[in-house]
C-alpha atoms as a PDB file:
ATOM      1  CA  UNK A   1       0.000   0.000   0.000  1.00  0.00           C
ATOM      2  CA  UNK A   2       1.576   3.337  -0.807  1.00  0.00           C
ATOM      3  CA  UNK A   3       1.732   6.450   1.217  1.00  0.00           C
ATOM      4  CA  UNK A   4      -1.132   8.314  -0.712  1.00  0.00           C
ATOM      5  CA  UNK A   5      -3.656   5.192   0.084  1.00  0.00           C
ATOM      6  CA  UNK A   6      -2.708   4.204   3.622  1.00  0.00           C
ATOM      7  CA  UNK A   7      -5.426   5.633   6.595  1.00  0.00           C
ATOM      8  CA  UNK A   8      -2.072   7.008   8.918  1.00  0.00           C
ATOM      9  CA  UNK A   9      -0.730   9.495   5.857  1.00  0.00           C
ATOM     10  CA  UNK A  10      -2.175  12.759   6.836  1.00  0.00           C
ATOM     11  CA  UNK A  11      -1.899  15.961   4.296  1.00  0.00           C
ATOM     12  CA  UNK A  12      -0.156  19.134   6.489  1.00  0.00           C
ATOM     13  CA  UNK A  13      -2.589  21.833   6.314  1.00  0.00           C
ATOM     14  CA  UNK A  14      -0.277  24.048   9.292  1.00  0.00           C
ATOM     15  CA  UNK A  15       0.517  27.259   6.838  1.00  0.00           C
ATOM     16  CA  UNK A  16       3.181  28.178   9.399  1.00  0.00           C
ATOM     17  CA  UNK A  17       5.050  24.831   8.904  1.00  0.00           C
ATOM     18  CA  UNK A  18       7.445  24.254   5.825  1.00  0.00           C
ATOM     19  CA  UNK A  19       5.960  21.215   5.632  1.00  0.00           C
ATOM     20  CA  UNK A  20       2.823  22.830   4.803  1.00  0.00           C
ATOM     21  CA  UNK A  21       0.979  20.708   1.816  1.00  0.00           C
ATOM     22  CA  UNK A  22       3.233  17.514   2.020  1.00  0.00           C
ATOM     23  CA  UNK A  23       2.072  14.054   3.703  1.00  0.00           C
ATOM     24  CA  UNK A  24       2.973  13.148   7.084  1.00  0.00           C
ATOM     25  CA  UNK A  25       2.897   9.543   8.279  1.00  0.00           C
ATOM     26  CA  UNK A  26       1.162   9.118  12.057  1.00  0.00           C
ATOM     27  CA  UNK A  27       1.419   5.352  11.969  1.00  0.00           C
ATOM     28  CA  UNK A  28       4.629   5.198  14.350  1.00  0.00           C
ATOM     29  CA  UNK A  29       4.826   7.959  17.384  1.00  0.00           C
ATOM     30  CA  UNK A  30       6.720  11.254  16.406  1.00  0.00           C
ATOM     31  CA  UNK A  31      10.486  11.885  17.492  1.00  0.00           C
ATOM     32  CA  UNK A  32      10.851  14.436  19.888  1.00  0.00           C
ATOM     33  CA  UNK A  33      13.444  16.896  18.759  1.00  0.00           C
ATOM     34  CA  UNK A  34      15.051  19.524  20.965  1.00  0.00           C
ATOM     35  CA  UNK A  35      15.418  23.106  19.445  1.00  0.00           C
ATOM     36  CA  UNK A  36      17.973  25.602  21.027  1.00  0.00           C
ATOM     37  CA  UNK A  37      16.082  29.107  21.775  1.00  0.00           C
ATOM     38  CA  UNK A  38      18.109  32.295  22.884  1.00  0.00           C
ATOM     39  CA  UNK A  39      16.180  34.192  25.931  1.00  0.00           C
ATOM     40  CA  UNK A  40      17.081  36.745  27.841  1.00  0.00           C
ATOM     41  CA  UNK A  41      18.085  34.682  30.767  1.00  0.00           C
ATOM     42  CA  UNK A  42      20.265  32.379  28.510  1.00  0.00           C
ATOM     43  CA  UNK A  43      19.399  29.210  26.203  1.00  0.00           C
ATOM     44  CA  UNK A  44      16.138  27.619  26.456  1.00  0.00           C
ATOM     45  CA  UNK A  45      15.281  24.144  24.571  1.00  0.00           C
ATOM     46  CA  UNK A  46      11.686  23.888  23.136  1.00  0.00           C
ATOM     47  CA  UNK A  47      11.045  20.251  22.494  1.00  0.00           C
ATOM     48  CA  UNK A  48       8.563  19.509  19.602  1.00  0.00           C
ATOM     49  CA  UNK A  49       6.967  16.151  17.944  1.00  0.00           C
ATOM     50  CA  UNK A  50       9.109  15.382  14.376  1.00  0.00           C
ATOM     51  CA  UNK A  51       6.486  13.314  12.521  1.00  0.00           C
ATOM     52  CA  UNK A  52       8.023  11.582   9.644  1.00  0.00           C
ATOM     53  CA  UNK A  53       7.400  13.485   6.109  1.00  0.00           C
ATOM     54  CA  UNK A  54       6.380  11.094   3.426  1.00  0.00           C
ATOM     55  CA  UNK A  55       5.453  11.238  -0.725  1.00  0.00           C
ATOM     56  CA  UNK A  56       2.761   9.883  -2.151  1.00  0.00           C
ATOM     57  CA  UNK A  57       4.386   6.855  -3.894  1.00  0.00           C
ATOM     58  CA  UNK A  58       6.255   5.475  -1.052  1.00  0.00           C
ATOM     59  CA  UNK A  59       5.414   2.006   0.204  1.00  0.00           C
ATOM     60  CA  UNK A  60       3.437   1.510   3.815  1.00  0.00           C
ATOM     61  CA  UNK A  61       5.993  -0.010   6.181  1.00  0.00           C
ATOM     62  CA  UNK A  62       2.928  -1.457   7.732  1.00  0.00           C
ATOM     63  CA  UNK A  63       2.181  -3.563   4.567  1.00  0.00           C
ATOM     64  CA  UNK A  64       4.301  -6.389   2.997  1.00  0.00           C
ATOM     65  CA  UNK A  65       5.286  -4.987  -0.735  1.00  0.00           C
ATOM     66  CA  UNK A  66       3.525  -7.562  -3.430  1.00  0.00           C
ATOM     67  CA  UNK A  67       6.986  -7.770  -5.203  1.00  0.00           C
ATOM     68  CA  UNK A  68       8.223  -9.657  -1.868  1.00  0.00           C
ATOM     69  CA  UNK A  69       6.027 -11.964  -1.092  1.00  0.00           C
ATOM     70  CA  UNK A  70       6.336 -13.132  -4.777  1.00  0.00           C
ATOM     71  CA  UNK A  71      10.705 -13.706  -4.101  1.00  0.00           C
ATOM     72  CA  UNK A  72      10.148 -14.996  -0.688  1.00  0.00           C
ATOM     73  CA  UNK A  73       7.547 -17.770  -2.484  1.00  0.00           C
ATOM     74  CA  UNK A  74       9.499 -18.613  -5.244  1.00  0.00           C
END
């Protein structure tokens, strides 16, 4: 099943993001990335979720790929 098809791809629609318009997979939990911000008291670290970005023809991770199960067969 490819990215476009599968029920966990959702389109961004955030017009802030620069991911904005592009797919994002929500099948597997979203890595939490630390982000250095400058305040007047010093650094500061904003943590935010890092879902993974996608296209539209990749394959489902969450499906076995038809082409496989027809080498692992033969």
């Amino acid at each position: 099943m490819h990215c476009n098809e599968c029920v966990w791809s959702q389109l961004s629609l955030d017009p802030a993001s620069k991911n904005a318009g592009q797919l994002i997979c929500r099948l597997n939990p979203p890595v939490m990335a630390g982000i250095p911000v400058p305040t007047a008291q010093g650094m500061n670290v904003q943590v935010i979720p890092m879902w993974s970005i996608v296209q539209k023809d990749d394959w489902c991770s969450s499906f076995e790929d038809e082409n496989d199960r027809k080498t692992e067969s033969n």
